[in-house]
Structure formats: C-alpha cells, structure tokens
N, C-alpha and C. Protein backbone atom coordinates (compact mmCIF):
# COMPACT_ATOMS: atom_id res chain seq x y z
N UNK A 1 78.82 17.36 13.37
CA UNK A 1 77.92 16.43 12.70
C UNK A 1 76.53 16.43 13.34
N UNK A 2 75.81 16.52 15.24
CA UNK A 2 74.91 16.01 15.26
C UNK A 2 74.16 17.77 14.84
N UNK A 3 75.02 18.65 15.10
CA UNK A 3 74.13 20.02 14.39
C UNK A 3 73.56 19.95 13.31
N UNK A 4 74.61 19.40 12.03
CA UNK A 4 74.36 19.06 10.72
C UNK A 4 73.07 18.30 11.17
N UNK A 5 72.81 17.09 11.34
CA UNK A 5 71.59 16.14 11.61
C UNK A 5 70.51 17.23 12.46
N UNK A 6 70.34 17.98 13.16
CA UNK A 6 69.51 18.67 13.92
C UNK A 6 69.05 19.63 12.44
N UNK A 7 69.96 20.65 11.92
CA UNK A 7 69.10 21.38 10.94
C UNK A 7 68.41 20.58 9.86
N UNK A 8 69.27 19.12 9.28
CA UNK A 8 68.71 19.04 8.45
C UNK A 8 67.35 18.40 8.83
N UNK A 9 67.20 17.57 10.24
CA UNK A 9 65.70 17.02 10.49
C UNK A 9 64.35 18.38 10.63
N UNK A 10 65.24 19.29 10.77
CA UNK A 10 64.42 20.59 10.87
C UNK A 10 64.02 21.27 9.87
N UNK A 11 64.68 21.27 8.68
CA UNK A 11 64.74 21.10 7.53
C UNK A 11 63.36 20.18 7.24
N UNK A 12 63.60 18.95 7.37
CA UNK A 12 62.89 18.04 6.65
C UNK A 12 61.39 18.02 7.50
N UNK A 13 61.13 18.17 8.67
CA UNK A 13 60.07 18.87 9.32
C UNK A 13 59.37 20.01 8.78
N UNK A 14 60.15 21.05 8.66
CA UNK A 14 59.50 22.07 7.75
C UNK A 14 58.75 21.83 6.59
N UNK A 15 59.96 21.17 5.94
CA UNK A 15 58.77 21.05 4.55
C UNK A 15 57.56 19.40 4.77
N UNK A 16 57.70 18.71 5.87
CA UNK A 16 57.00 17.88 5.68
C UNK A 16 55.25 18.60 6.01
N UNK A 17 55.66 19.40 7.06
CA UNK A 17 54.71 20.09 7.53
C UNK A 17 53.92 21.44 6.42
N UNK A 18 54.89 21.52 6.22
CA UNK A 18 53.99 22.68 5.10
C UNK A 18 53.94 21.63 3.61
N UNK A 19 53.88 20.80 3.42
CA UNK A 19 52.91 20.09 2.27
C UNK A 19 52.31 19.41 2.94
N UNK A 20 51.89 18.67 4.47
CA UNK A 20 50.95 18.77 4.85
C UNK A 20 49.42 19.56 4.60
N UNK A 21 50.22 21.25 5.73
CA UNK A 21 49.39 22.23 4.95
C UNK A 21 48.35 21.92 3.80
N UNK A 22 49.85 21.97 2.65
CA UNK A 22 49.52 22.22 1.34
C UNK A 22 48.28 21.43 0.82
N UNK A 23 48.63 20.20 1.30
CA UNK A 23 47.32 18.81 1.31
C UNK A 23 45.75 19.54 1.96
N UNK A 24 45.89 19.94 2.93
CA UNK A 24 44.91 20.27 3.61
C UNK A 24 44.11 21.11 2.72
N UNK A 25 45.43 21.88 2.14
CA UNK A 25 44.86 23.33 1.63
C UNK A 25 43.82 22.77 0.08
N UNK A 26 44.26 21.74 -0.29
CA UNK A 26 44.10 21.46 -1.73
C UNK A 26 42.54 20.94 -1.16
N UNK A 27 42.60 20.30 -0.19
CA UNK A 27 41.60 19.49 0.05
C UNK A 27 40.17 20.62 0.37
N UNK A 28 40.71 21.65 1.21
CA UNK A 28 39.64 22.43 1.38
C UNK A 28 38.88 23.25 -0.06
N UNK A 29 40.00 23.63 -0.71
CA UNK A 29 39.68 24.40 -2.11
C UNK A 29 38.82 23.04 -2.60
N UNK A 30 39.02 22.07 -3.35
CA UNK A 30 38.64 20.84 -3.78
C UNK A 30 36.81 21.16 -3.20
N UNK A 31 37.32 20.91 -1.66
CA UNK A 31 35.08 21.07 -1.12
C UNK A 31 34.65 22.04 -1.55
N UNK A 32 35.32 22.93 -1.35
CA UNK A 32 34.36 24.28 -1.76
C UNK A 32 34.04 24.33 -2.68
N UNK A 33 35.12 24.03 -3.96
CA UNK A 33 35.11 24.39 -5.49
C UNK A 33 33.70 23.36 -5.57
N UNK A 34 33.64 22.04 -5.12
CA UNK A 34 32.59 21.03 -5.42
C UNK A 34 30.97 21.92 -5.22
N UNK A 35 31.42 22.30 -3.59
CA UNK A 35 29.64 23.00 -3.26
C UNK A 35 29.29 24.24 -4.11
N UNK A 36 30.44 24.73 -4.43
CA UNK A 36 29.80 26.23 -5.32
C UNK A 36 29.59 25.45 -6.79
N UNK A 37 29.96 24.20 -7.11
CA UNK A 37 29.70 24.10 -8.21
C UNK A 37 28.01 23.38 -8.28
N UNK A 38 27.84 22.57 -7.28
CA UNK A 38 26.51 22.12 -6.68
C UNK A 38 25.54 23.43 -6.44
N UNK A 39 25.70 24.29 -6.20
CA UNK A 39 25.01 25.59 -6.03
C UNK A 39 24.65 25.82 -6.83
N UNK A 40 25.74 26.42 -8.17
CA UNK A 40 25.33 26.63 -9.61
C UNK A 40 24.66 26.01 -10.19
N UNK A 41 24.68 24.99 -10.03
CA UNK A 41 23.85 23.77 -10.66
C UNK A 41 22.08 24.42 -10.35
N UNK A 42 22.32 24.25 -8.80
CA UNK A 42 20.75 24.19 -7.77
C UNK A 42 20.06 26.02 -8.49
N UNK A 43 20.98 26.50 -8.40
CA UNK A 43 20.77 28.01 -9.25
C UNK A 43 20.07 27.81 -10.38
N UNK A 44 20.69 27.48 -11.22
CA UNK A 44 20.40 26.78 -12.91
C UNK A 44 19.18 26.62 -12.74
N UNK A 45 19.10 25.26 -12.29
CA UNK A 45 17.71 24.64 -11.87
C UNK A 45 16.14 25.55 -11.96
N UNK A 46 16.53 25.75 -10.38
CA UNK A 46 15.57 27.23 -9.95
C UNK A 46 15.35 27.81 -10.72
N UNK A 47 16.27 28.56 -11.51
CA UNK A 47 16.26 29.51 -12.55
C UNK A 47 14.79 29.19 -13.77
N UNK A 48 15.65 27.87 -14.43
CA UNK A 48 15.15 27.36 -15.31
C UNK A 48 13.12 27.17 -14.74
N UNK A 49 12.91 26.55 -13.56
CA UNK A 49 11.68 26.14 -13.01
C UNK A 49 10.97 27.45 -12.78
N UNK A 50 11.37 28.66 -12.29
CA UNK A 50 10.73 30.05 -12.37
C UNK A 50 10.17 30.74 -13.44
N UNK A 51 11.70 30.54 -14.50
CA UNK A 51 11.62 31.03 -15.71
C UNK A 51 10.52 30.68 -16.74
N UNK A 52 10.04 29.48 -16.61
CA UNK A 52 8.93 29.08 -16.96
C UNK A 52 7.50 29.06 -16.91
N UNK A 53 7.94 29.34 -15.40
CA UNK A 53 6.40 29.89 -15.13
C UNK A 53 6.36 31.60 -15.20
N UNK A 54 7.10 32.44 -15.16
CA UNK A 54 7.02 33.53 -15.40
C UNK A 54 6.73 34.09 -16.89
N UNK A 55 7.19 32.73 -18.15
CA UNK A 55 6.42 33.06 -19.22
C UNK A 55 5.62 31.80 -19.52
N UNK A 56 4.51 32.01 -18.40
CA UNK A 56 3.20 31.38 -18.79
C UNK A 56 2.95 29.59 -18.68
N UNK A 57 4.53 29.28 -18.95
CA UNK A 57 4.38 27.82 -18.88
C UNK A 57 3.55 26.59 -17.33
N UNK A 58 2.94 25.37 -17.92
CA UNK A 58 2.72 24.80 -16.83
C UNK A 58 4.18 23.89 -16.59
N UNK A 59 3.96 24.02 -14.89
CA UNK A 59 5.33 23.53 -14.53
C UNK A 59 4.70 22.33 -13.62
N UNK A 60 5.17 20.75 -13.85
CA UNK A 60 5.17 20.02 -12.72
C UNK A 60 5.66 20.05 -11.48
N UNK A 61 4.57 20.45 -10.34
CA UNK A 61 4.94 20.61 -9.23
C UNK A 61 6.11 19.22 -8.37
N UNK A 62 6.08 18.45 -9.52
CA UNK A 62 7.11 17.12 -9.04
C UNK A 62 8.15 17.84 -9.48
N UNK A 63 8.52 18.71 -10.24
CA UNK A 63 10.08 19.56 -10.20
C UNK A 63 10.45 20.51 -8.94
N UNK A 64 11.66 19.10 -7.97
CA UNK A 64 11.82 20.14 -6.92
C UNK A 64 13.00 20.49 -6.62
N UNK A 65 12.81 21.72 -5.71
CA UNK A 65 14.36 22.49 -6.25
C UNK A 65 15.27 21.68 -4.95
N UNK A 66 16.42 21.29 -5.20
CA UNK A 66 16.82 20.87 -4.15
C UNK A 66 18.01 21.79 -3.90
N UNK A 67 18.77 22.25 -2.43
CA UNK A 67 19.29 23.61 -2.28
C UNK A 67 20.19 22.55 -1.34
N UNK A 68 21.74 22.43 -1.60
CA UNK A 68 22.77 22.29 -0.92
C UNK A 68 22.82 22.45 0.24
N UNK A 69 23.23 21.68 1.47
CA UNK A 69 23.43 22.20 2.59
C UNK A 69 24.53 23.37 2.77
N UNK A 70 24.66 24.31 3.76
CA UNK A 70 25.77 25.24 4.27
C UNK A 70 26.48 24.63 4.36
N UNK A 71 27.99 25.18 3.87
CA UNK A 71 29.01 25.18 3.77
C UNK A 71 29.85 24.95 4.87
N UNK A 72 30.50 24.38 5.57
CA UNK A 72 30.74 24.51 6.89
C UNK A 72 32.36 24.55 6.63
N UNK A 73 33.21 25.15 8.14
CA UNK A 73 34.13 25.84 7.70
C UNK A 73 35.14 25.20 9.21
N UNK A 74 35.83 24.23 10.08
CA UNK A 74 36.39 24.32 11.02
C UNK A 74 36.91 25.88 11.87
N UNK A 75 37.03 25.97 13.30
CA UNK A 75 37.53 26.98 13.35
C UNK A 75 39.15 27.20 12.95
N UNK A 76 39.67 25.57 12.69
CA UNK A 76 41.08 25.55 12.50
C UNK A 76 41.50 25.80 10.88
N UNK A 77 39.95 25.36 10.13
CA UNK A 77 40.29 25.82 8.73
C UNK A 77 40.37 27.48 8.54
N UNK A 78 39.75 27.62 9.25
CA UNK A 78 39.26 29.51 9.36
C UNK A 78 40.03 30.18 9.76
N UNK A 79 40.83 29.42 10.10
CA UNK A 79 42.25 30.66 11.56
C UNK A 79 43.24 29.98 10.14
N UNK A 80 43.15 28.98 9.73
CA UNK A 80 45.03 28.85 9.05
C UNK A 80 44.34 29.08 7.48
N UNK A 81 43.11 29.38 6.93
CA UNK A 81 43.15 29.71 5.22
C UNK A 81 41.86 31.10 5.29
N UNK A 82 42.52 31.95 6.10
CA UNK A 82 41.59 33.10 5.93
C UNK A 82 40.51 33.81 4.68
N UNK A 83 40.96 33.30 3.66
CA UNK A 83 40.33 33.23 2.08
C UNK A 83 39.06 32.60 1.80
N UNK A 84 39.20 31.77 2.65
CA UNK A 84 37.48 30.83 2.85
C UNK A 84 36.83 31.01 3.59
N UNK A 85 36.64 32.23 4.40
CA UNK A 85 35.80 32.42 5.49
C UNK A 85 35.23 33.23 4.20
N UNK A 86 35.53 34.42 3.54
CA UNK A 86 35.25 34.87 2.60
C UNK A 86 34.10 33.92 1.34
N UNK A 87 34.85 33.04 0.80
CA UNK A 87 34.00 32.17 0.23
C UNK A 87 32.86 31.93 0.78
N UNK A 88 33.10 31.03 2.12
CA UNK A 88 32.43 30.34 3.08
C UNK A 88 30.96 31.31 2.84
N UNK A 89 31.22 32.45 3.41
CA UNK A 89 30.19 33.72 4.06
C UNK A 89 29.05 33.73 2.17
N UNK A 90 29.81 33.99 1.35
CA UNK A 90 29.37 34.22 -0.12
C UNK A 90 28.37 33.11 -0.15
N UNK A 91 29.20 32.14 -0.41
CA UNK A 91 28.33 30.59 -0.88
C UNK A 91 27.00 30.72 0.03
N UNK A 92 27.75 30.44 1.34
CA UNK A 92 25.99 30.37 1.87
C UNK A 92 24.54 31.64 2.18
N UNK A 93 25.55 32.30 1.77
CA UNK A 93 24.38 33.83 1.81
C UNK A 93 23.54 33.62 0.31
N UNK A 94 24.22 33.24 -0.35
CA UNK A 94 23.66 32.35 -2.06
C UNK A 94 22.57 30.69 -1.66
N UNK A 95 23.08 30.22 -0.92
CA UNK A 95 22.42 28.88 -0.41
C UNK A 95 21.20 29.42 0.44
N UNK A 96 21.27 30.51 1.33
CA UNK A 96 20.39 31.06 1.67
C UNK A 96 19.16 31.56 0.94
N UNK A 97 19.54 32.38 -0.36
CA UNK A 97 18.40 33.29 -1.14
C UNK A 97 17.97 31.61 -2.00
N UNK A 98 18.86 30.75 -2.23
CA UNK A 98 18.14 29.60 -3.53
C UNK A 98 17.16 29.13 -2.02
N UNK A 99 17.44 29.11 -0.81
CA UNK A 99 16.39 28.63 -0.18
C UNK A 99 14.98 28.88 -0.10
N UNK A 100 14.99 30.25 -0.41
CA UNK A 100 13.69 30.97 -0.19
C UNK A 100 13.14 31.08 -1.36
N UNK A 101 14.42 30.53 -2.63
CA UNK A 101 13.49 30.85 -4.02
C UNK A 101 12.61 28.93 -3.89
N UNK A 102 13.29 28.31 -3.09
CA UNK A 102 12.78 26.57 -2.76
C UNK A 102 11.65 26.62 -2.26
N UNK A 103 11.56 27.63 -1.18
CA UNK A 103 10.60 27.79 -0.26
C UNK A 103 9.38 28.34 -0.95
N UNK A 104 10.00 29.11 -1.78
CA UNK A 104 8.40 29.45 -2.69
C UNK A 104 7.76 28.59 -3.81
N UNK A 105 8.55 28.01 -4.51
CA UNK A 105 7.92 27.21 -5.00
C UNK A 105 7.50 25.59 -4.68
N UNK A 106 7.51 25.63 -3.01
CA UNK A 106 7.19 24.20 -2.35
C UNK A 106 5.24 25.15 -1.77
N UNK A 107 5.83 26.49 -1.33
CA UNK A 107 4.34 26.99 -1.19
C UNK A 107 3.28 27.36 -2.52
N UNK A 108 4.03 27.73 -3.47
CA UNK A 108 3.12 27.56 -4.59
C UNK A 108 2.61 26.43 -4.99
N UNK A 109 3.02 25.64 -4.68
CA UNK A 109 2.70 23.92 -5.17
C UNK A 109 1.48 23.11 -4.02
N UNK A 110 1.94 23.63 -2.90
CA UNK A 110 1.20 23.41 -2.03
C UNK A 110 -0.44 24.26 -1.93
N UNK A 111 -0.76 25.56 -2.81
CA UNK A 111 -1.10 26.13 -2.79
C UNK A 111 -2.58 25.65 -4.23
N UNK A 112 -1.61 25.19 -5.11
CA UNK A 112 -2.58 24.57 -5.92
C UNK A 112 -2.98 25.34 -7.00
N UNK A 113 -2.59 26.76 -7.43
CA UNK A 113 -3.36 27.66 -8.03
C UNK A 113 -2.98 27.32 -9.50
N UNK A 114 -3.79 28.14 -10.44
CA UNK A 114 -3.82 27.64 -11.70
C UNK A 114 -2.72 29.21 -12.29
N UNK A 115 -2.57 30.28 -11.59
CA UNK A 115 -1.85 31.02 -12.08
C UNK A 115 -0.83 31.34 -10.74
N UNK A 116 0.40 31.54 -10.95
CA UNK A 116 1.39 32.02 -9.91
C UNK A 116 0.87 34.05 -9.80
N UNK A 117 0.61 34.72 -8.78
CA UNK A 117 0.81 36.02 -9.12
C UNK A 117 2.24 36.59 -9.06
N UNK A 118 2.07 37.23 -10.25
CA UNK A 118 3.35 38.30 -10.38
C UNK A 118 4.23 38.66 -9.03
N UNK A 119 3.57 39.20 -8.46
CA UNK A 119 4.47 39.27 -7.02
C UNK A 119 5.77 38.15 -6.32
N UNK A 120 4.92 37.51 -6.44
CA UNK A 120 5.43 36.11 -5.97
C UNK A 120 6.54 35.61 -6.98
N UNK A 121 6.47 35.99 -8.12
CA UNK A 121 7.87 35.21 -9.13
C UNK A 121 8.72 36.42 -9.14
N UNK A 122 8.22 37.80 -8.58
CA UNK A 122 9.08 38.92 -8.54
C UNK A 122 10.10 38.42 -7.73
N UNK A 123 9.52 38.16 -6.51
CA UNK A 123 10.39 37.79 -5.10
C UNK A 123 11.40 36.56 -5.68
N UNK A 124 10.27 36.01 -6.03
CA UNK A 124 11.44 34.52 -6.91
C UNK A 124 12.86 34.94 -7.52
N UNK A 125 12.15 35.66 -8.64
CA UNK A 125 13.40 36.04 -9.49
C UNK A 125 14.19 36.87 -9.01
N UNK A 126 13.91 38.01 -8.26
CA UNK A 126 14.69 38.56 -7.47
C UNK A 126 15.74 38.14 -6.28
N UNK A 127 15.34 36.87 -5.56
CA UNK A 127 15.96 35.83 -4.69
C UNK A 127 16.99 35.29 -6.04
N UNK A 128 17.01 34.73 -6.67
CA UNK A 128 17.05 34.13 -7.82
C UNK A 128 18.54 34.80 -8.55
N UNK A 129 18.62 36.16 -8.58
CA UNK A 129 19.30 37.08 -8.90
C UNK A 129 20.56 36.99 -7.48
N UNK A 130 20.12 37.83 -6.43
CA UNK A 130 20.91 37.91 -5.42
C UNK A 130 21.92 36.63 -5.69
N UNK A 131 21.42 35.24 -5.44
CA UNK A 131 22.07 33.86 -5.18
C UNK A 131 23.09 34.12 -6.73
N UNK A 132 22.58 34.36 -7.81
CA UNK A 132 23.61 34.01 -9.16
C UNK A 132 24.84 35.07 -8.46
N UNK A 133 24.20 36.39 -8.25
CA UNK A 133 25.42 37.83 -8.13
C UNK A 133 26.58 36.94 -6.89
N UNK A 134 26.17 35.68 -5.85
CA UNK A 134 26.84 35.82 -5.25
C UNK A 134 27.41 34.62 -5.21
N UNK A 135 26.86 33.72 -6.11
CA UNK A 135 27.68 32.34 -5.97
C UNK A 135 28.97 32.91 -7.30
N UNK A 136 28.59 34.28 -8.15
CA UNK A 136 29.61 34.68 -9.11
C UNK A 136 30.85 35.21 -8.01
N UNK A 137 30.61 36.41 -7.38
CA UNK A 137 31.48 36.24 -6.27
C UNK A 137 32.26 35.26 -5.26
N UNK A 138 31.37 34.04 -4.68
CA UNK A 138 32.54 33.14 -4.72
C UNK A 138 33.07 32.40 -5.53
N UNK A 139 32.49 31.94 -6.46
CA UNK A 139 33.23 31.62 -7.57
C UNK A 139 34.87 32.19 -8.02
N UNK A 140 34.68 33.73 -8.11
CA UNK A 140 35.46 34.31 -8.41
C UNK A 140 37.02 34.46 -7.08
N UNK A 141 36.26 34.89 -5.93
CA UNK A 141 37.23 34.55 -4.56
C UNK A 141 37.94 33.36 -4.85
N UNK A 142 36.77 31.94 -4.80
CA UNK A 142 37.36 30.89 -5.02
C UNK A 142 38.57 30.62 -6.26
N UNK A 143 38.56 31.32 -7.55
CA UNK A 143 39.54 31.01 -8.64
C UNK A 143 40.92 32.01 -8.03
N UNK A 144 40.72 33.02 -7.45
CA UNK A 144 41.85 33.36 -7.15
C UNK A 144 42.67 32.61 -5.84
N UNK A 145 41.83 32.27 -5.00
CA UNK A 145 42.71 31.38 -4.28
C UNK A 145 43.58 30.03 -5.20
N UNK A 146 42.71 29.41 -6.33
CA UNK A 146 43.68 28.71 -6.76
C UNK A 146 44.83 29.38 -7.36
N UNK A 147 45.12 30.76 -7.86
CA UNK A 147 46.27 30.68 -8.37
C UNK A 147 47.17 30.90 -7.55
C-alpha cells in the first residue's frame, strides 16, 4: 500500500508540474502573441505615415510613430521554451528597424522642411520593409508554436 501511495503522489506531481509548465507556457505565447501584435499595429502605422508622404501628401508632424519596447525573454524562459528565443530575436530585430523608421520621421519633423528628399523615405521604406519581412517571420514561428 505505502508504494501504491508513493507512485501515485508521483504520479500526481508529475502532472501537477507539467500543467504548471503548461500555464507558464500559455502565458509566455499569450505576451508574445500580444507584442507582435502591437508591432504590427506600430508597422501599419509607420507604414501608413511614410506612405503618404512618399506620394506627395502633407503629413502632421503631431503623427507620432510610437515603437514597442523589446521583448524581453527570462533566462529560465529561454532554457525551458527554446522556440521563443527564436521569436524573441525576430520581433525585436523588427522593433529595431520600426525604430529607425521613428527616428526618421522625429528628425524630419524636427527638421521643418517643406519637401522630405527621396533618399530619406528610401531608407524609410526600406527600414519599413525589413520590420514587415520580420515581424511576418515571427508571426509565423509564433503560430506554429501554438499548434
């Protein structure tokens, strides 16, 4: 009998501990899925505020891009859901390029001019690009971890 009672508390340990886990796990997918969806958004945005001025439009310099903080990752989330370091690395290399597409249009604004030069919305849209190719990549990482 106390064997019986020893496997089955071991038993019931096991699985208490791995839906633990499982909690954890839901919880981490849950943040991420939120910030890459906040990204897309901040993407959109950008997009839309470039896109406008690249055909000609005046844009209120009171439209400002606001860019998600980095993603942050425990080293204990990183060692037990190896799948999100992956994400992790994507998202913010994307949070990175919407930064610099932020950064340019806080210096164009600051700058005052009545025309943006070409150059400058190249870099935009090109920043602009990189961030969509890679918040699609975690995006995509991210849907396969849910199944």
């Amino acid at each position: 009998m106390p064997l019986m009672l020893f496997w089955c508390g071991l038993l019931i340990a096991t699985f208490a501990c791995g839906f633990l886990d499982s909690k954890e796990e839901t919880n981490l997918r849950d943040r991420m899925g939120g910030q890459i969806n906040q990204a897309q958004q901040a993407q959109q945005h950008a997009a839309d505020v470039w896109d406008r001025v690249l055909f000609g439009e005046t844009v209120n310099c009171g439209e400002i891009i606001t860019v998600p903080e980095p993603f942050f990752l425990t080293k204990k989330e990183a060692d037990q859901y190896p799948q999100s370091v992956a994400i992790r690395d994507s998202l913010n290399n994307a949070l990175t390029e919407l930064t610099i597409v932020a950064n340019l249009w806080e210096q164009e604004c600051s700058l005052d001019r009545e025309i943006v030069p070409l150059d400058v919305v190249r870099q935009a849209e090109d920043a602009l690009q990189m961030a969509r190719d890679l918040l699609n990549q975690s995006a995509s990482l991210w849907a396969v971890w849910q199944a």
